[in-house]
Protein backbone atom coordinates (compact mmCIF):
# COMPACT_ATOMS: atom_id res chain seq x y z
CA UNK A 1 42.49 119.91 179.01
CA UNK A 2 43.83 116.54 177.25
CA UNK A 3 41.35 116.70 174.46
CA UNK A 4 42.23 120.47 173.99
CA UNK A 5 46.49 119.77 173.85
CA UNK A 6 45.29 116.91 171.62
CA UNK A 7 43.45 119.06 169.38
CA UNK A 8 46.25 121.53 169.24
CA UNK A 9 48.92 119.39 168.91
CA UNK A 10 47.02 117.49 165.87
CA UNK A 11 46.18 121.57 163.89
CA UNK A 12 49.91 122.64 164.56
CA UNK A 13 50.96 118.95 162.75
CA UNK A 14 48.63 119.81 160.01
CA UNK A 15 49.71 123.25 159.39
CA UNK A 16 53.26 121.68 159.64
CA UNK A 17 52.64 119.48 156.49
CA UNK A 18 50.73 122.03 155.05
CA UNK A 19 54.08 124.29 154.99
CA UNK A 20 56.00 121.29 154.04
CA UNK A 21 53.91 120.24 151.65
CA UNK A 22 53.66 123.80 149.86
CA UNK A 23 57.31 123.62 150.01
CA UNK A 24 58.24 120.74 148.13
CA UNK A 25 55.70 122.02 145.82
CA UNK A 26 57.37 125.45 145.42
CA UNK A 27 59.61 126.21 142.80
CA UNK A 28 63.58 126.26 142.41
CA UNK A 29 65.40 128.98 140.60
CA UNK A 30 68.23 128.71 138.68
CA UNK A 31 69.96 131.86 137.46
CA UNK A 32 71.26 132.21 133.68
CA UNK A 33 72.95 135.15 132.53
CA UNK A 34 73.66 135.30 128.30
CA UNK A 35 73.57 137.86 125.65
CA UNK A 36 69.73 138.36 124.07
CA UNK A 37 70.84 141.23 123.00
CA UNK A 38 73.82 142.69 121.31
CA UNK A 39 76.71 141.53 119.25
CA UNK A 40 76.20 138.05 121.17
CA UNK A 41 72.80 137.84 120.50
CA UNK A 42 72.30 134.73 118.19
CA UNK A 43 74.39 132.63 120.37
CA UNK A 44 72.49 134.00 123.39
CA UNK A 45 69.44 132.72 121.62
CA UNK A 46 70.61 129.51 121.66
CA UNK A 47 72.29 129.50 124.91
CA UNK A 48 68.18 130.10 126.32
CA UNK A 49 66.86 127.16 123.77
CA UNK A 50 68.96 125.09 125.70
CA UNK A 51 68.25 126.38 129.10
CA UNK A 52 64.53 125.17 128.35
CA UNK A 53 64.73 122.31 126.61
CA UNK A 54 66.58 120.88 130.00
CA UNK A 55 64.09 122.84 132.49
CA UNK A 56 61.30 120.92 130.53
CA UNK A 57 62.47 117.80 130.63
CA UNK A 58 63.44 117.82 134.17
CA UNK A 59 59.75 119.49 135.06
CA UNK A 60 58.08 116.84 133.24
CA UNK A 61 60.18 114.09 135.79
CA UNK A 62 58.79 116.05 138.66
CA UNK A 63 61.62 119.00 138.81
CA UNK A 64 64.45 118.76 141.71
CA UNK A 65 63.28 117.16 145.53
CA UNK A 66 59.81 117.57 144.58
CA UNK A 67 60.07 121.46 143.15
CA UNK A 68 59.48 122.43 139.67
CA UNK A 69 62.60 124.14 138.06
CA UNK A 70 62.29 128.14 137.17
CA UNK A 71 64.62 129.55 134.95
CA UNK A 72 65.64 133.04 135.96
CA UNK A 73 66.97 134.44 132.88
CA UNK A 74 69.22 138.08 132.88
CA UNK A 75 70.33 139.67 129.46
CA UNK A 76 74.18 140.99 129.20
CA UNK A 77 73.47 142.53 126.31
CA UNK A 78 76.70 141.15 125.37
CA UNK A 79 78.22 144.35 127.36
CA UNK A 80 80.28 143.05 130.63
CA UNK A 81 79.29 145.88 133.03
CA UNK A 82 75.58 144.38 132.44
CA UNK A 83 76.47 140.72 132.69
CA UNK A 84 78.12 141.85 136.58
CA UNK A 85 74.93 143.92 137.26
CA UNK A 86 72.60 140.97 136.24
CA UNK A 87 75.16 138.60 138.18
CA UNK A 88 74.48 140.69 141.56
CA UNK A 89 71.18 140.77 140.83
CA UNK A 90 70.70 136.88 140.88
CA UNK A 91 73.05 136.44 143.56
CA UNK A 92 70.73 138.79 145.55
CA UNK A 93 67.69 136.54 144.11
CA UNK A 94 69.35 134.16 146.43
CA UNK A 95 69.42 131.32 143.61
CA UNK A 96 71.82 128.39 144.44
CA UNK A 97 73.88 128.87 141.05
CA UNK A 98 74.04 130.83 137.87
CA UNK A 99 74.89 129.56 134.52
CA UNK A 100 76.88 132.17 131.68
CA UNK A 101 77.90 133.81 130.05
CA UNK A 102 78.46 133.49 126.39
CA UNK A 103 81.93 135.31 125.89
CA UNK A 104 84.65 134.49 127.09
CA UNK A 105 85.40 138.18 127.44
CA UNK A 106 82.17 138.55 129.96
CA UNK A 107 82.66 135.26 131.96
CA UNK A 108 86.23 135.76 132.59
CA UNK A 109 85.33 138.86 135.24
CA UNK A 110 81.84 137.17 135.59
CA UNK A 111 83.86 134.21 136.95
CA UNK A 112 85.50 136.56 139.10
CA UNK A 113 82.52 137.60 140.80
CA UNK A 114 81.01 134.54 141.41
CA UNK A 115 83.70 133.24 143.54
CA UNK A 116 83.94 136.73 145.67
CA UNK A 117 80.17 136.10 146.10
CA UNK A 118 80.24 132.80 146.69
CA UNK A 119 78.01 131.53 144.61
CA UNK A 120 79.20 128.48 142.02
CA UNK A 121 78.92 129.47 138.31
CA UNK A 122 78.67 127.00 135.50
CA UNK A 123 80.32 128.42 132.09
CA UNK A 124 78.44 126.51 129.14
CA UNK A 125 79.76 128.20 126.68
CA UNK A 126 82.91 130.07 126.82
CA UNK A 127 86.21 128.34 126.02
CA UNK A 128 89.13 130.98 127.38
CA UNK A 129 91.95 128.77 128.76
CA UNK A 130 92.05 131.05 131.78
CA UNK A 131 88.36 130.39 132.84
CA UNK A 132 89.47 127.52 134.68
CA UNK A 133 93.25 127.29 134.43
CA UNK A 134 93.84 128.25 137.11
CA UNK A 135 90.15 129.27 137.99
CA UNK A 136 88.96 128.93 141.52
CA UNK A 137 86.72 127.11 143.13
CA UNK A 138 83.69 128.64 142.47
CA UNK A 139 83.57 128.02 139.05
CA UNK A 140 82.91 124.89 136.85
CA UNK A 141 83.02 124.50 132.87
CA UNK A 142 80.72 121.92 131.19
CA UNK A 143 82.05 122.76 127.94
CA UNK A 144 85.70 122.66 126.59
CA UNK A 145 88.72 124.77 126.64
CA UNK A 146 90.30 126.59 123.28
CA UNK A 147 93.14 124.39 123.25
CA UNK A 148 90.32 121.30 122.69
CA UNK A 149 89.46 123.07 119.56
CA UNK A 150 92.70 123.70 117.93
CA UNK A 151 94.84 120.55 119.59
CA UNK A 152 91.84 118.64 117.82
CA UNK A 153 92.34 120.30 114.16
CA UNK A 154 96.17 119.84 114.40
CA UNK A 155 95.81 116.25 115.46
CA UNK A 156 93.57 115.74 112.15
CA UNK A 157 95.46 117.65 109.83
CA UNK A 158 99.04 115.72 111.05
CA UNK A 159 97.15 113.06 109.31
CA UNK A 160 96.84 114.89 106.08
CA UNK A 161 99.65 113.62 103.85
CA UNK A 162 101.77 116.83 101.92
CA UNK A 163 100.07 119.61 104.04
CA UNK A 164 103.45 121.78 105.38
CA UNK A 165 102.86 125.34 105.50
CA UNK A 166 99.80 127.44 107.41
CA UNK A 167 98.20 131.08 107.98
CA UNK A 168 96.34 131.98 110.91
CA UNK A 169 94.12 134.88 111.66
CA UNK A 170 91.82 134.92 114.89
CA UNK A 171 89.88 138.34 116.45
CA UNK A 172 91.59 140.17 118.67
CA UNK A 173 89.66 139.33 121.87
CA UNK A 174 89.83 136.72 124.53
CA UNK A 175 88.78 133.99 122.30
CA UNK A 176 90.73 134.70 119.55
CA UNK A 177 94.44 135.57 121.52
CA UNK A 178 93.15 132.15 123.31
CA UNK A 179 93.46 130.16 120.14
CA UNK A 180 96.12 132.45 118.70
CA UNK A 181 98.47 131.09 121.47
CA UNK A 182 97.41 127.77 121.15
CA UNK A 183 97.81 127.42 117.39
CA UNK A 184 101.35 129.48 117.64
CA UNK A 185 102.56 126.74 119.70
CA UNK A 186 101.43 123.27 118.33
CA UNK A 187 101.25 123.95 114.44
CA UNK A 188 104.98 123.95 114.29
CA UNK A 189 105.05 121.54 116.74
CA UNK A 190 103.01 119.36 114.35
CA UNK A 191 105.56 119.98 111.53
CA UNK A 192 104.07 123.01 110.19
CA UNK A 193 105.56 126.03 108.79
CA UNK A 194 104.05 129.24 109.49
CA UNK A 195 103.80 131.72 106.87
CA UNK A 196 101.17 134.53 108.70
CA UNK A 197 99.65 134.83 112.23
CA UNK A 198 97.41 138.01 112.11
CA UNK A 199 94.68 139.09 114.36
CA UNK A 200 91.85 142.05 113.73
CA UNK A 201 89.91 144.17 115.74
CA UNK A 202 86.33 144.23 115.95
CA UNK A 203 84.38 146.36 113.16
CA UNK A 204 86.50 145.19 110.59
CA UNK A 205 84.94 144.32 107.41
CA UNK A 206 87.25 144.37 104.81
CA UNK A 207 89.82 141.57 105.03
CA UNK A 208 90.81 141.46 101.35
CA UNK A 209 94.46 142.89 102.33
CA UNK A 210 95.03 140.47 104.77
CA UNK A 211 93.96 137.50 102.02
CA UNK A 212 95.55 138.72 99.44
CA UNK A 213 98.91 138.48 101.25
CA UNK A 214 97.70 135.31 102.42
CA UNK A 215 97.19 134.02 98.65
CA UNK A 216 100.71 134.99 97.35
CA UNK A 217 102.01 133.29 100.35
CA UNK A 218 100.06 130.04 98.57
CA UNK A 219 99.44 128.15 102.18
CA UNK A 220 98.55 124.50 102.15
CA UNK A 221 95.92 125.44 105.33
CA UNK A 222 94.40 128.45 106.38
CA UNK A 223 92.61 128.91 109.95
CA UNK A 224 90.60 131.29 110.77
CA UNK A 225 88.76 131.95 114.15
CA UNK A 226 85.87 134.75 114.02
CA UNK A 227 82.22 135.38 115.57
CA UNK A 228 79.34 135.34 113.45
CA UNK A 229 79.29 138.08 111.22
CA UNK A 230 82.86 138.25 110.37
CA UNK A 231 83.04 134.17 109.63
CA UNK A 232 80.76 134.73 106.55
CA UNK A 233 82.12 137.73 105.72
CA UNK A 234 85.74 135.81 105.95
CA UNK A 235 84.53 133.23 103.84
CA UNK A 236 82.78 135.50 100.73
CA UNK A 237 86.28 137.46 100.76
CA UNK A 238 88.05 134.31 100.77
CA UNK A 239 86.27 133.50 97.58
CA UNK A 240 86.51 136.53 95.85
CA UNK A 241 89.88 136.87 96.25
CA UNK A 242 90.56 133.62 95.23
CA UNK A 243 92.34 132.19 97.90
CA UNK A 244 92.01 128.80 97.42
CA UNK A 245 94.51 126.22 99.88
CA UNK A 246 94.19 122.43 100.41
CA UNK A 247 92.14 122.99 103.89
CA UNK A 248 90.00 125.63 105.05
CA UNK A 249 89.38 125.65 108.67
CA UNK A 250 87.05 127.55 111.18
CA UNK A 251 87.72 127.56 114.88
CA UNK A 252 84.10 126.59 116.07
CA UNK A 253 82.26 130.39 117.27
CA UNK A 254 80.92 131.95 114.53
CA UNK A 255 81.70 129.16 112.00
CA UNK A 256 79.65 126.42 113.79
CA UNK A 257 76.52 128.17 113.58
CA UNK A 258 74.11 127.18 111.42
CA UNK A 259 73.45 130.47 110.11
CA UNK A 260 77.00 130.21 108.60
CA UNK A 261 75.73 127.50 106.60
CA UNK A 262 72.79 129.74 105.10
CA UNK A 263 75.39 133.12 104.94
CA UNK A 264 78.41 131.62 103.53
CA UNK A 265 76.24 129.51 100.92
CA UNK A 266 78.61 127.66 98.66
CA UNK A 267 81.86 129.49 99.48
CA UNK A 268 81.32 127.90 102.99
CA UNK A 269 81.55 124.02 100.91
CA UNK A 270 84.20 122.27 102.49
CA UNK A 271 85.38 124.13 105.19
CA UNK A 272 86.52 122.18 108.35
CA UNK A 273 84.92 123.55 111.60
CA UNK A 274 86.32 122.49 115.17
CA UNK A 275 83.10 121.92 117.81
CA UNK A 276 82.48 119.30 120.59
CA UNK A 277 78.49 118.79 119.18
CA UNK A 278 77.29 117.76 116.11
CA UNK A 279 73.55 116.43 115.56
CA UNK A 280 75.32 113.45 113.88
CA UNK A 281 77.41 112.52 116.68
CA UNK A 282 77.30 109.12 118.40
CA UNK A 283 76.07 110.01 121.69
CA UNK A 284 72.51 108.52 123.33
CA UNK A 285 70.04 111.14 122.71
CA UNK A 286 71.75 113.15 120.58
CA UNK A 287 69.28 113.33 117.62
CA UNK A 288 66.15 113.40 119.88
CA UNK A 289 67.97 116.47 121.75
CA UNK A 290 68.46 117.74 117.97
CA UNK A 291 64.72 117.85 117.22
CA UNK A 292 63.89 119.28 120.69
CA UNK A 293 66.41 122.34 120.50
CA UNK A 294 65.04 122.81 117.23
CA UNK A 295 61.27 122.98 117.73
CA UNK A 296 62.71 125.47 120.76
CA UNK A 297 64.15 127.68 118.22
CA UNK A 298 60.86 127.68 116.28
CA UNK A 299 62.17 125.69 113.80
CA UNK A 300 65.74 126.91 113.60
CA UNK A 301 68.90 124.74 113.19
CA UNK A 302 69.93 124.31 116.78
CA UNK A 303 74.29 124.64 116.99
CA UNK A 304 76.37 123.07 120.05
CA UNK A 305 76.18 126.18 122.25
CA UNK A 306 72.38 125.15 122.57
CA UNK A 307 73.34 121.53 123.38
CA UNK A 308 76.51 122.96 126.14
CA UNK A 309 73.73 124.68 127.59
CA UNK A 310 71.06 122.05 128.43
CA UNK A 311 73.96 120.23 129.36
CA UNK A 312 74.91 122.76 131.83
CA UNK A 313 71.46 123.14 133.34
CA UNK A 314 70.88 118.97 133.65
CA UNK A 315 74.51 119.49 135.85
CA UNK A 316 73.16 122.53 138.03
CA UNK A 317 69.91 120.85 138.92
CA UNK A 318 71.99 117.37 139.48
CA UNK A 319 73.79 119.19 141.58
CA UNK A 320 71.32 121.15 143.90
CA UNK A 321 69.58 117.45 143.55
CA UNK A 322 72.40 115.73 145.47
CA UNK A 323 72.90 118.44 147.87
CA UNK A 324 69.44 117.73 149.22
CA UNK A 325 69.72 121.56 149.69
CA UNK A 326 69.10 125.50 147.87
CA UNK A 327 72.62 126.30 149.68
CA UNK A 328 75.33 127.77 147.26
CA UNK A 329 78.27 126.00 149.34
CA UNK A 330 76.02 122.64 149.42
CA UNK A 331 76.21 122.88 145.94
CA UNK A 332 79.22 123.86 145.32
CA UNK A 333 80.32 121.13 147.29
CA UNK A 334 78.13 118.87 144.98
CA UNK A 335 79.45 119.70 141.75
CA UNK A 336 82.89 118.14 142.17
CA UNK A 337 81.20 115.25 142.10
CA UNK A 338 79.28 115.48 139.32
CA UNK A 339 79.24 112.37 136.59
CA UNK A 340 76.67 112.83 134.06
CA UNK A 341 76.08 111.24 130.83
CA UNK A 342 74.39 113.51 128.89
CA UNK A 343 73.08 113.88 124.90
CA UNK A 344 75.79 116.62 124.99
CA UNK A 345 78.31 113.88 126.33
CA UNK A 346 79.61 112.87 129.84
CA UNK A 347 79.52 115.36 132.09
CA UNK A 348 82.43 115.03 135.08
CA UNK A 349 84.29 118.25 136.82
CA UNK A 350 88.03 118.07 137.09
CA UNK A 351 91.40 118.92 138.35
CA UNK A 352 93.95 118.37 135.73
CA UNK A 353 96.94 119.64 133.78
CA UNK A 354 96.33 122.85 135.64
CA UNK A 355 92.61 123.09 134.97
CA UNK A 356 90.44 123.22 138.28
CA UNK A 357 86.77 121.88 137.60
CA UNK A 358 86.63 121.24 134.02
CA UNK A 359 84.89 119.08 131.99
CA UNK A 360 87.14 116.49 129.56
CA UNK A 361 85.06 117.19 126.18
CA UNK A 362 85.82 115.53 122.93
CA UNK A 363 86.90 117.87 120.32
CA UNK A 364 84.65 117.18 116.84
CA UNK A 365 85.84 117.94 113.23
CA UNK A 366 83.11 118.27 111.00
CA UNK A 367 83.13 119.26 107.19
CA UNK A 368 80.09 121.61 105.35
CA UNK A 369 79.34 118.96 102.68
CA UNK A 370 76.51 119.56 100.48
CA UNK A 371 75.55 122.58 102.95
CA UNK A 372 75.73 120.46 106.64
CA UNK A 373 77.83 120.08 108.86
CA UNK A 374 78.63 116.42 108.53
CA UNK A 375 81.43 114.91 111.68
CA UNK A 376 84.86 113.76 109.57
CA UNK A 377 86.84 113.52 113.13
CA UNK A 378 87.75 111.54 115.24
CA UNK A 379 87.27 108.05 113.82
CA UNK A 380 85.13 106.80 116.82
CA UNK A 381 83.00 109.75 115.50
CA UNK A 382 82.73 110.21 112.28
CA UNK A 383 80.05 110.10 109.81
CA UNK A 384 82.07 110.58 106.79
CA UNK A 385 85.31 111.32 105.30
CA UNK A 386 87.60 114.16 104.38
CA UNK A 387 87.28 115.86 100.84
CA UNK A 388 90.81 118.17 100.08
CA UNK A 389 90.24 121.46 97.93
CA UNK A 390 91.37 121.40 94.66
């Protein structure tokens, strides 16, 4: 009877580290949601580089409390019905957080969502003021607000001696009213006179009426915030028009992609583009992250949306890491006490000025000099200097 109990005893502790055992050597998912398709899809593209550059890394350090990391990867198709439908889908998936969207447009109500479901969401991407201010609880941003962007450009070009008068023209969607507001406020704050705020709606491809207004106006800066397709398109008009102020300036999005670079070919040559990564910038690991994201993207110049998103996925497994746990509120609870430092930058979640878990990022201002993107801004920064048009 003894030896029997013994023997059982000794096959149900076996089959217990057998379970526990196949377990830890199970796999955790992490949900994504981005645009592969659609208007978005280029910075969707990049968003995923990211997603596995970090995944890899992590896997090849042995994953998260002895799992391997699985990235479980919806498309929006840059459509924000889809992004909520993929959103329920992952929640139902039962993962322990999601990471998205690209727009700000789609991870505004995707935000929304999350914290009804209780699930934590990690924005890499998106920079809508209203994300997080006031946000909820629910919701964390790794990568900066609009107002980093713009507050950034005015605080450089304050420093540009004889520079008085400005245009503005920004899309008419989240982003763009976002920066619209922001620029509105603290250009004339900075001294500035503005001559033209305009904004456009989507499909537009003809902007010679608004430049030509703008070059009988004869601004010392122009700013322009656009996604991909209309920043080159900006650019060529702005050339062919012959619009030709002291500064040029592109509010990150479309213009600090590197396919801007290869669209707007010269006529892109010193513009000044607001982003928070460079792969010039003076941050541990920047340039090996640089080669990584690129080999990624087959060979493709990676931009800072891929380098937001690895950063976002080294804070969502850090996160379910420290929570010892695949429990949304475990991890939810471990996020606000995140502190990272990352190839991206330090990664810490705050309340602030009316923000509610956002990241303090570093705005960049980086030049296109000889056809790259080369970081003039801030000092601590910078790689080279400032060249003025004409």
């Amino acid at each position: 009877m003894t030896r029997t109990v013994s023997r059982s005893l000794l096959s149900l502790a076996a089959a217990l580290s057998l379970a526990s055992s196949a377990s830890a050597q199970g796999t955790l998912k992490i949900g994504a949601v981005t645009s592969l398709s659609g208007r978005f899809a280029t910075f969707g593209q990049m968003q995923q580089a990211g997603f596995r550059v970090a995944i890899e890394e992590l896997n090849a350090k042995g994953g998260v409390n002895g799992q391997k990391l699985e990235l479980l990867l919806e498309d929006d198709a840059s459509d924000t019905n889809k992004a909520l439908t993929a959103a329920e889908k992952l929640v139902n998936q039962k993962v322990p957080v999601v990471i998205g969207a690209y727009a700000s447009g789609i991870t505004k109500p995707l935000s929304q969502y999350m914290s009804r479901a209780k699930v934590p969401l990690i924005v890499a991407t998106a920079v809508d003021e209203t994300i997080t201010k006031p946000g909820n609880a629910y919701t964390f941003r790794v990568n900066n607000q609009s107002s980093v962007y713009t507050r950034s450009l005015i605080d450089q070009l304050r420093k540009l001696a004889g520079l008085k008068t400005a245009v503005v023209l920004t899309s008419n969607d989240a982003f763009g009213k976002s920066v619209m507001t922001d620029v509105t406020k603290l250009l004339p704050a900075a001294g500035y006179t503005l001559l033209g705020k305009d904004t456009y709606d989507q499909g537009l491809t003809d902007f010679r009426p608004i430049l030509n207004r703008y070059k009988a106006q004869n601004p010392d800066v122009v700013i322009f915030a656009s996604y991909e397709q209309d920043a080159v398109a900006l650019t060529k008009q702005v050339k062919e028009v012959g619009l030709n102020p002291r500064v040029m300036a592109g509010i990150a999005t479309g213009f600090a992609l590197p396919d801007f670079l290869k669209g707007s070919a010269d006529a892109g040559e010193n513009f000044l583009v607001t982003m928070v990564w460079n792969q010039d910038v003076r941050y541990p690991g920047a340039q090996n992250l640089y080669t990584r994201l690129k080999k990624a993207l087959g060979g493709e110049e990676p931009s800072q949306h891929a380098a937001q998103s690895y950063a976002a996925m080294l804070a969502a497994a850090d996160a379910v890491r420290r929570a010892g746990s695949a429990d949304p509120e475990k991890v939810r609870a471990a996020l606000t006490t995140t502190n990272l430092s990352t190839a991206f930058g330090p990664v810490t979640f705050r309340t602030y000025g009316g923000y509610q878990n956002q990241n303090s990022v570093v705005g960049l201002i980086t030049q296109v000099q000889k056809g790259k993107f080369v970081t003039v801004f801030p000092a601590s920064a910078s790689r080279g200097k400032i060249i003025l048009r004409r």
